[in-house]
PDB file of N, CA and C in Angstrom:
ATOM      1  N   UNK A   1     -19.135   1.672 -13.103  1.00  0.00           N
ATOM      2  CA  UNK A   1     -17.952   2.247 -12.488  1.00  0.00           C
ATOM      3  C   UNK A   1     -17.889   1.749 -11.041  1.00  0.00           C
ATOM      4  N   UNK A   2     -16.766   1.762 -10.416  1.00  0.00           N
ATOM      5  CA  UNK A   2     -16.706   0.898  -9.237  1.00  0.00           C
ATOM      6  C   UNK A   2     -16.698   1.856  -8.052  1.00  0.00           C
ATOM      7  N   UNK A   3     -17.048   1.611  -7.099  1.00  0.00           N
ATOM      8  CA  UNK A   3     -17.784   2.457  -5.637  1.00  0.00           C
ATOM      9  C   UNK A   3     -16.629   1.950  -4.869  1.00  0.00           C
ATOM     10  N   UNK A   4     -16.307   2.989  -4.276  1.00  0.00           N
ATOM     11  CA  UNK A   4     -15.107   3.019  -3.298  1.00  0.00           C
ATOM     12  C   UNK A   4     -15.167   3.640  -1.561  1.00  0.00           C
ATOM     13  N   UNK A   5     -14.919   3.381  -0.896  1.00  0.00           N
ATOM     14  CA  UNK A   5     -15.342   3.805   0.564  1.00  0.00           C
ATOM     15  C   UNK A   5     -13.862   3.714   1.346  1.00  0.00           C
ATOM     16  N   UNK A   6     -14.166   5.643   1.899  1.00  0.00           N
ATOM     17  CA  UNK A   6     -13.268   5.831   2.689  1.00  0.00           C
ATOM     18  C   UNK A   6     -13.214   6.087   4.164  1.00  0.00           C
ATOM     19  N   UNK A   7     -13.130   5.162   5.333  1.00  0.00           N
ATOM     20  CA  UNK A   7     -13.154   5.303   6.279  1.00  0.00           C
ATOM     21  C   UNK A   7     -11.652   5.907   7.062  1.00  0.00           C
ATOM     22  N   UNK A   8     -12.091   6.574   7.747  1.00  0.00           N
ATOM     23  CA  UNK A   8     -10.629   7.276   8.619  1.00  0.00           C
ATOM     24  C   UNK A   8     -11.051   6.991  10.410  1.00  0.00           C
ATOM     25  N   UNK A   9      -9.748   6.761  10.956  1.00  0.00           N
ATOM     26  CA  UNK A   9      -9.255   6.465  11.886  1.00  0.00           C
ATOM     27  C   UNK A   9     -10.286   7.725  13.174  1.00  0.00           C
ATOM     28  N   UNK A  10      -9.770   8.523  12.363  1.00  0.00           N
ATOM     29  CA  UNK A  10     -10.935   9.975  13.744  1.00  0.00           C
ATOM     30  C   UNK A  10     -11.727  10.462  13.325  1.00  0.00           C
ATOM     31  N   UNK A  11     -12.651   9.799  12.604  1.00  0.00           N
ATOM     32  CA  UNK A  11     -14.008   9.571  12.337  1.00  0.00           C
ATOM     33  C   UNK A  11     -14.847   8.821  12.825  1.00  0.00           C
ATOM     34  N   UNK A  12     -16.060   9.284  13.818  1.00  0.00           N
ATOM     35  CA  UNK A  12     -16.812   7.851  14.220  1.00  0.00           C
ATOM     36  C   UNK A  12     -17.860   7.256  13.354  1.00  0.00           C
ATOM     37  N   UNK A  13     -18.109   7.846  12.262  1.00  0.00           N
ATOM     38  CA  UNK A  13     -19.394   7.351  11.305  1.00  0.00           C
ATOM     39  C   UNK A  13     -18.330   7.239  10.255  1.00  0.00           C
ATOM     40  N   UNK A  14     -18.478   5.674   9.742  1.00  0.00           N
ATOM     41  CA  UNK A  14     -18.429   5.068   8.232  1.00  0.00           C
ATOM     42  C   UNK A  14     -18.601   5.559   7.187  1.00  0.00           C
ATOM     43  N   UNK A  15     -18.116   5.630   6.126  1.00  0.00           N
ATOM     44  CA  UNK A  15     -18.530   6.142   4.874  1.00  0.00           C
ATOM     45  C   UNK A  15     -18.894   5.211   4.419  1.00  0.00           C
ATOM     46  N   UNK A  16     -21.263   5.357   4.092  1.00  0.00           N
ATOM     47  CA  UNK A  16     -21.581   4.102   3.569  1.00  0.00           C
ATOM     48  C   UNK A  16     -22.013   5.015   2.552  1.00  0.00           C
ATOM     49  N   UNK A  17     -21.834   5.736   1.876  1.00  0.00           N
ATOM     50  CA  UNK A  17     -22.095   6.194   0.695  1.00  0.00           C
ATOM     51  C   UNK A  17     -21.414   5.823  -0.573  1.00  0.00           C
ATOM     52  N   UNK A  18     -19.900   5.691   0.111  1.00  0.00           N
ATOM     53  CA  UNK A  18     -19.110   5.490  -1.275  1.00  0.00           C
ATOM     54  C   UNK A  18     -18.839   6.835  -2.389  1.00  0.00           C
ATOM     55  N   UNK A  19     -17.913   6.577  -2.904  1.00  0.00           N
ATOM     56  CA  UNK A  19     -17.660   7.286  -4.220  1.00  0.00           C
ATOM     57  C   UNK A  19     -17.300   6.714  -5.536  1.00  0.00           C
ATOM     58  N   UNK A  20     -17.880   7.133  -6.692  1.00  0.00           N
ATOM     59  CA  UNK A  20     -17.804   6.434  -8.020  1.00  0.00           C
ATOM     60  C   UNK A  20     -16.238   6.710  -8.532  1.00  0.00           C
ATOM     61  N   UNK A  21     -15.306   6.121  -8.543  1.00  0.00           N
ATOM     62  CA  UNK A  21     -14.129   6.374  -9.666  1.00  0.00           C
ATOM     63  C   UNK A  21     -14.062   5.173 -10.683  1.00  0.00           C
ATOM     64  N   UNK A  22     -12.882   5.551 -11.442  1.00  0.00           N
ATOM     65  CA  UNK A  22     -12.536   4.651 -13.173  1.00  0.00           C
ATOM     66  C   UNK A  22     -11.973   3.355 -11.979  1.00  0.00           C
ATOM     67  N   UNK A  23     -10.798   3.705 -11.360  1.00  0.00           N
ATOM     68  CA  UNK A  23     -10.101   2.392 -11.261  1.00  0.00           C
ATOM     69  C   UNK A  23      -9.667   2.733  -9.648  1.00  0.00           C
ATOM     70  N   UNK A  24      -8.660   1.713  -9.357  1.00  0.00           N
ATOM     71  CA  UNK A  24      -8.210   1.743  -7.758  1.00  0.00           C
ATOM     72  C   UNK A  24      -7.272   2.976  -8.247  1.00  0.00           C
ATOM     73  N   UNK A  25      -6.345   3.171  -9.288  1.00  0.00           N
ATOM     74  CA  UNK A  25      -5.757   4.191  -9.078  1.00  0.00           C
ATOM     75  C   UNK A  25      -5.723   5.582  -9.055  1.00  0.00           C
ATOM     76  N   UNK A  26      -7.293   5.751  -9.446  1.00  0.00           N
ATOM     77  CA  UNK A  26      -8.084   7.030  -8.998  1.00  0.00           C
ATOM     78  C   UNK A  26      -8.662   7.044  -7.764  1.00  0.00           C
ATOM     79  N   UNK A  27      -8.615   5.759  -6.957  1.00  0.00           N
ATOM     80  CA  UNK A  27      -9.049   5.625  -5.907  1.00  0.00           C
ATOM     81  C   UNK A  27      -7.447   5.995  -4.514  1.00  0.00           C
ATOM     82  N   UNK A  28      -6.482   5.830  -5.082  1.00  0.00           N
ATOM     83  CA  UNK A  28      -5.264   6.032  -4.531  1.00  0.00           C
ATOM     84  C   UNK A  28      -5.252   7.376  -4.643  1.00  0.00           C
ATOM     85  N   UNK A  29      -5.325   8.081  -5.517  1.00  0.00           N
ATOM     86  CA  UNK A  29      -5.078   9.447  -5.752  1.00  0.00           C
ATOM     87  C   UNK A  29      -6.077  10.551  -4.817  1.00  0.00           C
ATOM     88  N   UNK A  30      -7.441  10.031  -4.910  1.00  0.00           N
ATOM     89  CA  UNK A  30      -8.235  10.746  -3.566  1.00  0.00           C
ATOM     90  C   UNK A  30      -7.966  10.665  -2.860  1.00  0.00           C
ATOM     91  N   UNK A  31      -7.690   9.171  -2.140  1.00  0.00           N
ATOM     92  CA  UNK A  31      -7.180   8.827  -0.472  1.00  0.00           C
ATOM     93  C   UNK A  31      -6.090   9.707  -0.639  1.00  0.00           C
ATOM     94  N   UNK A  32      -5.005  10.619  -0.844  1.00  0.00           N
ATOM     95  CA  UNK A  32      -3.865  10.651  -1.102  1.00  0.00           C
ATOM     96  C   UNK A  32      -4.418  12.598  -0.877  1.00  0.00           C
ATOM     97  N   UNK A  33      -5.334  12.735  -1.911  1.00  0.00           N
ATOM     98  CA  UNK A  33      -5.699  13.945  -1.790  1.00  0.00           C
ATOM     99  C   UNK A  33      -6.565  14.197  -0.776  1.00  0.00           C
ATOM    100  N   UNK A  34      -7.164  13.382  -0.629  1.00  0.00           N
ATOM    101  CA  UNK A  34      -8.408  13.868   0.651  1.00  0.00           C
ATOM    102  C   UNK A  34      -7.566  13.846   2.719  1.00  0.00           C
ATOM    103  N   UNK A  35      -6.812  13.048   1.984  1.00  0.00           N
ATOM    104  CA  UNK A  35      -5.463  12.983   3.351  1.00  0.00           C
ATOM    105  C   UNK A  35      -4.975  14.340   4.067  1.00  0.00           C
ATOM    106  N   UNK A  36      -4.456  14.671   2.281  1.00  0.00           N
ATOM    107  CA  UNK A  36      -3.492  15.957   2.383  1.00  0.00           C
ATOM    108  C   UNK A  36      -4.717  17.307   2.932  1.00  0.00           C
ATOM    109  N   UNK A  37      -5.978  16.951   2.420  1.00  0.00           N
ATOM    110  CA  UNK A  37      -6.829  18.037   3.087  1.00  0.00           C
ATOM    111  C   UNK A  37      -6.938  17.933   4.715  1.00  0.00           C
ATOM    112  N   UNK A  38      -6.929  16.909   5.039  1.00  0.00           N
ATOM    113  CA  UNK A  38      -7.270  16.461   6.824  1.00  0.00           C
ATOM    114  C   UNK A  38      -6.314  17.398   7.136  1.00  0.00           C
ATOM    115  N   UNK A  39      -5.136  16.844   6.738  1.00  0.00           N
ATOM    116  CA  UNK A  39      -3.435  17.474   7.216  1.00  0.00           C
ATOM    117  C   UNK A  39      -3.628  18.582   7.371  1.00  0.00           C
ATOM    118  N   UNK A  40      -3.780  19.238   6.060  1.00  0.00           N
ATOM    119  CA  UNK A  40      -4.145  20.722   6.255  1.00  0.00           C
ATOM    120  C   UNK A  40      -5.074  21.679   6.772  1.00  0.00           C
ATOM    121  N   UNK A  41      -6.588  20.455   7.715  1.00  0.00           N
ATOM    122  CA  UNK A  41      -6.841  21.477   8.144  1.00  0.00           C
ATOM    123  C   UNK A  41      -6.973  20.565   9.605  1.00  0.00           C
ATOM    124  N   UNK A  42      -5.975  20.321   9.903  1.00  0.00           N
ATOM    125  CA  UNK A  42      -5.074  20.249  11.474  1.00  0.00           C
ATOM    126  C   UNK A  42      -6.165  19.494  12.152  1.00  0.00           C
ATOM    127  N   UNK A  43      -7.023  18.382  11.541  1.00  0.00           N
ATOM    128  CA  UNK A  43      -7.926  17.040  11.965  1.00  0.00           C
ATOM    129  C   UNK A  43      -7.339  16.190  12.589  1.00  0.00           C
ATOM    130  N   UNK A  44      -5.487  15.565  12.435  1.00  0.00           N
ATOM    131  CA  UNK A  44      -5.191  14.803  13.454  1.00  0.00           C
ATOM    132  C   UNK A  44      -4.524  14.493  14.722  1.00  0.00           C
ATOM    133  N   UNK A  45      -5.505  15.473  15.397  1.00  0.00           N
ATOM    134  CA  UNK A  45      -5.272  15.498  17.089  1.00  0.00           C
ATOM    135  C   UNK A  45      -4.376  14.819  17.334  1.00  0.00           C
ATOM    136  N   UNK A  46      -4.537  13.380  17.140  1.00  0.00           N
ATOM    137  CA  UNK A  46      -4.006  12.347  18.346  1.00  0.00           C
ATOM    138  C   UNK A  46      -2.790  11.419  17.635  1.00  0.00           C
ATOM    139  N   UNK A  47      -2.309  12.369  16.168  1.00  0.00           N
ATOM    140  CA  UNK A  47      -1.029  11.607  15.544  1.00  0.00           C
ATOM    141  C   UNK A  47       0.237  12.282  16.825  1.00  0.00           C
ATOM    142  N   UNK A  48       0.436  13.437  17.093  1.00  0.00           N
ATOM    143  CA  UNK A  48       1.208  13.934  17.250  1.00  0.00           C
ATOM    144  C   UNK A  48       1.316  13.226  18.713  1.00  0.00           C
ATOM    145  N   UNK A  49       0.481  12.196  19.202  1.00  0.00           N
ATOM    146  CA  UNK A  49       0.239  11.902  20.571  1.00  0.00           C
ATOM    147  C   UNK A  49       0.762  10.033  20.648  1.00  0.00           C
ATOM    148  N   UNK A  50       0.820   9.590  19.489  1.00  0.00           N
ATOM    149  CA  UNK A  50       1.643   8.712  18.630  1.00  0.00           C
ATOM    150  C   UNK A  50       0.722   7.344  18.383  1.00  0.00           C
ATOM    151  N   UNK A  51      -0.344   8.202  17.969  1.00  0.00           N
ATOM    152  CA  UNK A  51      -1.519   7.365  17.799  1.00  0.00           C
ATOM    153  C   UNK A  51      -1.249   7.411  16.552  1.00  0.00           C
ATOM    154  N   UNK A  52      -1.127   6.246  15.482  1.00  0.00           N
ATOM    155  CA  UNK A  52      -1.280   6.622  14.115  1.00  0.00           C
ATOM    156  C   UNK A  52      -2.563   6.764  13.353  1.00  0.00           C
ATOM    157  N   UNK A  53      -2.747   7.614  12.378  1.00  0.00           N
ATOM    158  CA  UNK A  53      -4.123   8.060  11.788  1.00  0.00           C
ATOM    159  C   UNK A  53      -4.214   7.075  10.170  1.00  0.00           C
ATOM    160  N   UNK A  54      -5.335   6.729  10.621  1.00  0.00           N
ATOM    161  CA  UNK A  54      -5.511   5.763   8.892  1.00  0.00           C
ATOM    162  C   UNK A  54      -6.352   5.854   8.382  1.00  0.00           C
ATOM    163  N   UNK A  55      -6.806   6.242   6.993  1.00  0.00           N
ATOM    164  CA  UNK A  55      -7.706   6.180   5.908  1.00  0.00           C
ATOM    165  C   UNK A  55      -7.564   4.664   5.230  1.00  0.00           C
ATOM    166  N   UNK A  56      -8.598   3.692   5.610  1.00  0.00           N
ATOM    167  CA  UNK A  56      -9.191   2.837   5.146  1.00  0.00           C
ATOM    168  C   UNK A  56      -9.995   2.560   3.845  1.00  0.00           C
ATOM    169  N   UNK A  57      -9.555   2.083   2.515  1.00  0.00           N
ATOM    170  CA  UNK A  57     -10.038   2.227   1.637  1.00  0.00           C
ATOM    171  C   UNK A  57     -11.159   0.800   1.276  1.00  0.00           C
ATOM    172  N   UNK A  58     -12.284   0.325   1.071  1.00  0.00           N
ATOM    173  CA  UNK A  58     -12.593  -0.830   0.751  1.00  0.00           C
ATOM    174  C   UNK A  58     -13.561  -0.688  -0.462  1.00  0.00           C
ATOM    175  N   UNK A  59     -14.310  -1.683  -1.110  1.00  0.00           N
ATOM    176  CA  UNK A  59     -14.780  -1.984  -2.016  1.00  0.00           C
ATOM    177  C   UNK A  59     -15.954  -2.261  -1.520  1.00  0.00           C
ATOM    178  N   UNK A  60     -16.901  -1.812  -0.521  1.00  0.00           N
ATOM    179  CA  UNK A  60     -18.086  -2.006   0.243  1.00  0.00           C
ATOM    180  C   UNK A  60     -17.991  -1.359   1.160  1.00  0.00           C
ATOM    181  N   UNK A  61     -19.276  -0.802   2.110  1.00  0.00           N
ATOM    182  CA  UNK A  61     -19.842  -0.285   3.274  1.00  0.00           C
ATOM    183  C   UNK A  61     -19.315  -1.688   4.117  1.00  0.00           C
ATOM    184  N   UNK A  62     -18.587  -1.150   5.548  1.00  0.00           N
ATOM    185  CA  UNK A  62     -17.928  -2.084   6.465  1.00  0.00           C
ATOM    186  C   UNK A  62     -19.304  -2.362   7.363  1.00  0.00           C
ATOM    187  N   UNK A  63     -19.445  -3.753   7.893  1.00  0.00           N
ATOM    188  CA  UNK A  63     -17.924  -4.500   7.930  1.00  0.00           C
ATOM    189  C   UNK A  63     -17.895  -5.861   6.907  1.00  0.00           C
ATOM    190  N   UNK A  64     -18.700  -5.300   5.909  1.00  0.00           N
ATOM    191  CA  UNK A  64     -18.821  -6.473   5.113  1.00  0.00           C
ATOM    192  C   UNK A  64     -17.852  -5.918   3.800  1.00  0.00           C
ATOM    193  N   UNK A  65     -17.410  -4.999   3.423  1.00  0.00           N
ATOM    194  CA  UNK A  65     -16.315  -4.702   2.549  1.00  0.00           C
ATOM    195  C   UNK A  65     -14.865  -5.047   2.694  1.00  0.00           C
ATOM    196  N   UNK A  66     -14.890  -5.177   1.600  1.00  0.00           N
ATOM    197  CA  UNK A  66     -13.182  -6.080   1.533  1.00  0.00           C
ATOM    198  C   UNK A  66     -11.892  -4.900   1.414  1.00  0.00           C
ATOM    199  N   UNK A  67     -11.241  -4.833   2.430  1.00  0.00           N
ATOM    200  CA  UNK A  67     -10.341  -3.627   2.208  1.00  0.00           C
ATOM    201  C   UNK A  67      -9.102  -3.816   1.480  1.00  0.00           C
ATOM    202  N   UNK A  68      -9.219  -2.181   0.722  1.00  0.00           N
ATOM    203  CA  UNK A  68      -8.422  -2.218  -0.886  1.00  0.00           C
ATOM    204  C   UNK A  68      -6.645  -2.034  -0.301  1.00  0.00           C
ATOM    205  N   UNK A  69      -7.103  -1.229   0.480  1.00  0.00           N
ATOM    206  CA  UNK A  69      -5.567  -0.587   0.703  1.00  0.00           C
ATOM    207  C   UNK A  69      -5.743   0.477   1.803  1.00  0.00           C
ATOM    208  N   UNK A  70      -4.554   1.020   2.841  1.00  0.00           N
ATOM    209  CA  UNK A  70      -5.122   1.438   3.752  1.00  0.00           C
ATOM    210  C   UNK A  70      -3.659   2.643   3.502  1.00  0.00           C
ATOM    211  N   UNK A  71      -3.522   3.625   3.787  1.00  0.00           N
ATOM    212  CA  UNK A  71      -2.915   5.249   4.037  1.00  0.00           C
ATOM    213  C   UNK A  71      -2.987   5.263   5.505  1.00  0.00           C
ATOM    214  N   UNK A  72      -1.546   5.276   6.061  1.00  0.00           N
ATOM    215  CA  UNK A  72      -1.520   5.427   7.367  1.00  0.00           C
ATOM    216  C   UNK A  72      -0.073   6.486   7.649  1.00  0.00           C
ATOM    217  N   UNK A  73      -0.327   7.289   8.699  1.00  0.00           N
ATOM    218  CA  UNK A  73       0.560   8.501   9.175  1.00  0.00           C
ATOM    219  C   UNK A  73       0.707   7.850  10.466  1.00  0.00           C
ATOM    220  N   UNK A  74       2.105   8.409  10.679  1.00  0.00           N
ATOM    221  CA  UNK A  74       2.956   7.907  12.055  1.00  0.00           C
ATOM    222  C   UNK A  74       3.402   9.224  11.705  1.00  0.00           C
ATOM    223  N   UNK A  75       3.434   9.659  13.262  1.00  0.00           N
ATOM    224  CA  UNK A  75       3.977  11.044  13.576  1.00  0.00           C
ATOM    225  C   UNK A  75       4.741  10.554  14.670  1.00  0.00           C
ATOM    226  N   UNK A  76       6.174  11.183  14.872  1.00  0.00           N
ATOM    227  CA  UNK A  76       6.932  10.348  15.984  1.00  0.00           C
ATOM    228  C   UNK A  76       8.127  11.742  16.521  1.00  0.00           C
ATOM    229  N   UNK A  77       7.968  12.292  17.640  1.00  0.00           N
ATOM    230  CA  UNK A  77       9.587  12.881  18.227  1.00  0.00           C
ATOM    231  C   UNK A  77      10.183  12.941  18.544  1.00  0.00           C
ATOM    232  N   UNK A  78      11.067  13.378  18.401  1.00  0.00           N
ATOM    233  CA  UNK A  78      12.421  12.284  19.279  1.00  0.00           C
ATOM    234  C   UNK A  78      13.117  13.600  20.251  1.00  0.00           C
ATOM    235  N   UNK A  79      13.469  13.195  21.312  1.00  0.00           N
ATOM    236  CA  UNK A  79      14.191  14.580  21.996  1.00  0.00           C
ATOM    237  C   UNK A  79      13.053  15.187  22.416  1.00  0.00           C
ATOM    238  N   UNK A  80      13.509  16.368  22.989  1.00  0.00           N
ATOM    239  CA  UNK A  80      12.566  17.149  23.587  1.00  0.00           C
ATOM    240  C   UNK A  80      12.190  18.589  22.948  1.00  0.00           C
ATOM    241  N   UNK A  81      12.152  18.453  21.437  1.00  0.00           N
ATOM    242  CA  UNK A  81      11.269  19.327  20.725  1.00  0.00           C
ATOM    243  C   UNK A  81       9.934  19.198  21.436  1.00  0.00           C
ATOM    244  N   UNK A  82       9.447  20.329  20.918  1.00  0.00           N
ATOM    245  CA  UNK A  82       7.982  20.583  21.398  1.00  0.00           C
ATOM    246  C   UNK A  82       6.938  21.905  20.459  1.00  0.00           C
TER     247      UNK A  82
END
């Protein structure tokens, strides 16, 4: 089964552990779910500051892994909401 590694943007340690899924599109579906957990528990400080936040997906421990696909949030306001 193929080992998958998810690195994020406001994280300073790598994920060299990896996780076992069937295919990349179980690998889309975590990044996707493990996202929606950050979101929800209010981890990205510095989107709202218009830094964008990214979950990095690759097929190896970096920086020698080849990256699969990457999940990125842009948070942007316009006007003077606050």
């Amino acid at each position: 089964m193929p080992r998958y590694f998810f690195h994020t943007s406001e994280c300073p340690s790598l994920d060299e552990a990896g996780t076992e899924l069937p295919d990349i599109a179980a690998a889309k579906a975590e990044a996707l779910q493990t996202s929606g957990q950050i979101i929800k528990q209010g981890s990205m400080g510095s989107l709202w500051k218009g830094i964008p936040w990214e979950m990095k997906v690759t097929d190896g421990p970096l920086p020698d892994g080849q990256t699969l696909f990457v999940v990125r949030l842009t948070a942007i306001q316009y006007g003077s909401a606050s």
